[in-house]
Protein backbone atom coordinates (compact mmCIF):
# COMPACT_ATOMS: atom_id res chain seq x y z
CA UNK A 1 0.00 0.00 0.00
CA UNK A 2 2.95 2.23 1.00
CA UNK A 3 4.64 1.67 -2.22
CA UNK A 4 1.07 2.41 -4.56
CA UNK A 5 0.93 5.75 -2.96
CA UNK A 6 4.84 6.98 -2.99
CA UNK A 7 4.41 6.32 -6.65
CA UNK A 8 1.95 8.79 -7.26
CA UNK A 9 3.57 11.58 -4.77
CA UNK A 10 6.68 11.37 -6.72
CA UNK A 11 4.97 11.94 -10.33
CA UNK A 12 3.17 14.79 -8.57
CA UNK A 13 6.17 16.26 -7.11
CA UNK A 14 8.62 15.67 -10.50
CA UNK A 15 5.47 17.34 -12.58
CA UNK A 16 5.98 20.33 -10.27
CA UNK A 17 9.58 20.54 -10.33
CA UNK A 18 9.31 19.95 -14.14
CA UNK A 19 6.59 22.63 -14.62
CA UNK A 20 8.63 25.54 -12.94
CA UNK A 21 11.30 24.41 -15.72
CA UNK A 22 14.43 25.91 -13.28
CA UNK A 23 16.60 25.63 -16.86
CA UNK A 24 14.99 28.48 -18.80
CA UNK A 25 13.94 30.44 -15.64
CA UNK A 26 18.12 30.31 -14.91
CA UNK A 27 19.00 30.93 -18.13
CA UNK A 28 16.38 34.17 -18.96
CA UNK A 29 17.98 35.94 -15.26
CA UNK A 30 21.46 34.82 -16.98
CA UNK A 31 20.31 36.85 -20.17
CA UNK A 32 18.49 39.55 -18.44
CA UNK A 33 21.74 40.54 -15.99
CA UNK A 34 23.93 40.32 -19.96
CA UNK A 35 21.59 41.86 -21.53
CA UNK A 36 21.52 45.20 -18.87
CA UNK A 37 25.30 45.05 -18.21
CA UNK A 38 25.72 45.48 -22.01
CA UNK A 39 23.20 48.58 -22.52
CA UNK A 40 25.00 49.84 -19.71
CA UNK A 41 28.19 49.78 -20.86
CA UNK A 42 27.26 51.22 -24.15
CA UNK A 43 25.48 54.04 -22.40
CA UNK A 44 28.45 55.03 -19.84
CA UNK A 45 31.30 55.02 -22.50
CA UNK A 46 31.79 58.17 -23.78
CA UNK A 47 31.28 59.29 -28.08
CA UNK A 48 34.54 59.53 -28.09
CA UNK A 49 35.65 55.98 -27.27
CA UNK A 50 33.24 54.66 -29.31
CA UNK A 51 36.02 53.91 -31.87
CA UNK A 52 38.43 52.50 -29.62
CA UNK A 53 39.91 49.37 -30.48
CA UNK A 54 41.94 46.82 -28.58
CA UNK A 55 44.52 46.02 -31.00
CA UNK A 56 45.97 47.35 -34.28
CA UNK A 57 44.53 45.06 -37.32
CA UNK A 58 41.32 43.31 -38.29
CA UNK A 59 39.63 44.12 -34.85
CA UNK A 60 36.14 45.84 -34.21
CA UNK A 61 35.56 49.08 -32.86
CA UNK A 62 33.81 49.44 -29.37
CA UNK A 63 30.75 50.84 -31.54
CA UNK A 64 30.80 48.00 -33.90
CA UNK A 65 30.74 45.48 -31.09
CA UNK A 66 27.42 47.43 -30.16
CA UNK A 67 26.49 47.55 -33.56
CA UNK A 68 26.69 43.58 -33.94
CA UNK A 69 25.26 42.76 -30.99
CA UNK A 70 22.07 44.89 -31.90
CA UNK A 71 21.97 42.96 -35.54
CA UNK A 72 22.81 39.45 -34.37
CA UNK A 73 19.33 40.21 -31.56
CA UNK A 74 17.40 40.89 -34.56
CA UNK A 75 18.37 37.99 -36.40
CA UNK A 76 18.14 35.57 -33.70
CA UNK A 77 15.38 36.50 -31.63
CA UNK A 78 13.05 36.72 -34.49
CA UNK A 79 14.28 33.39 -36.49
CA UNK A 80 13.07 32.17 -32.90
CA UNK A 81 9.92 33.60 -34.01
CA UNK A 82 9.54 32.17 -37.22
CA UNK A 83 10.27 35.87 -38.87
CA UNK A 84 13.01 36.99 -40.77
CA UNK A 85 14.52 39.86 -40.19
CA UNK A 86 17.97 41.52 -40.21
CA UNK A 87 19.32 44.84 -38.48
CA UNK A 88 21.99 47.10 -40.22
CA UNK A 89 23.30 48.68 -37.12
CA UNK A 90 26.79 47.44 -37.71
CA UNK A 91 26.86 48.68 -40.85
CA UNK A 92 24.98 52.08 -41.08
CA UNK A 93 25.03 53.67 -37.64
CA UNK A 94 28.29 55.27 -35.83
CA UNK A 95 26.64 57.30 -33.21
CA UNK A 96 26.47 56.57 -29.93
CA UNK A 97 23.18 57.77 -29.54
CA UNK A 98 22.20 56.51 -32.83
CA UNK A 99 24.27 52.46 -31.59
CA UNK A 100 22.93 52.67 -27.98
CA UNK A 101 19.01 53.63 -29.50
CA UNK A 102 19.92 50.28 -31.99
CA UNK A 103 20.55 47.95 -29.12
CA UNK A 104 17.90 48.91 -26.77
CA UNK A 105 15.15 48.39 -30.04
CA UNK A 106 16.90 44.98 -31.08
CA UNK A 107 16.67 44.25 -27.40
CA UNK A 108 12.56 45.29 -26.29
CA UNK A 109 12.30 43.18 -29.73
């Protein structure tokens, strides 16, 4: 009798467990504490240093690193979607009004 009724307390408990799905819960706060560290970072660095670079040669720009983290959101997010679509902040904006306004769209997306 014991064992026909631990049986169905451990299904109930593992449906629980598996319907709070800790995985994506961990992995959305993971994303959400990236996500505002980035904007951040783009927002406190100053115009100026917007075209620094790390090293001499085929690296980006700070700015282009905003740039293609803005486009590769808006390809990803909306592929997850079932949409296609593609940003062009890499490419056409060098602001960092214009970069910071790209990433925070891309990212409310």
């Amino acid at each position: 009798m014991k064992s026909a009724m631990m049986f169905p307390t451990v299904v109930a408990g593992a449906s629980v467990l598996y319907a709070q799905n800790p995985l994506s819960t961990e992995l959305k706060q993971q994303y959400t504490g990236s996500e505002a560290n980035i904007i951040k970072s783009a927002e406190r660095m100053s115009e100026a240093d917007y075209s620094f670079k790390p090293a001499e040669g085929n690296t980006r720009t700070f700015g282009q690193i905003i740039g293609h983290i803005a486009d590769v959101q808006l390809a990803l997010c909306p592929a997850a979607k079932g949409e296609q679509k593609r940003g062009d902040a890499k490419q056409t904006k060098t602001s960092k009004a214009d970069l910071v306004t790209a990433l925070k769209e891309s990212s409310e997306y």
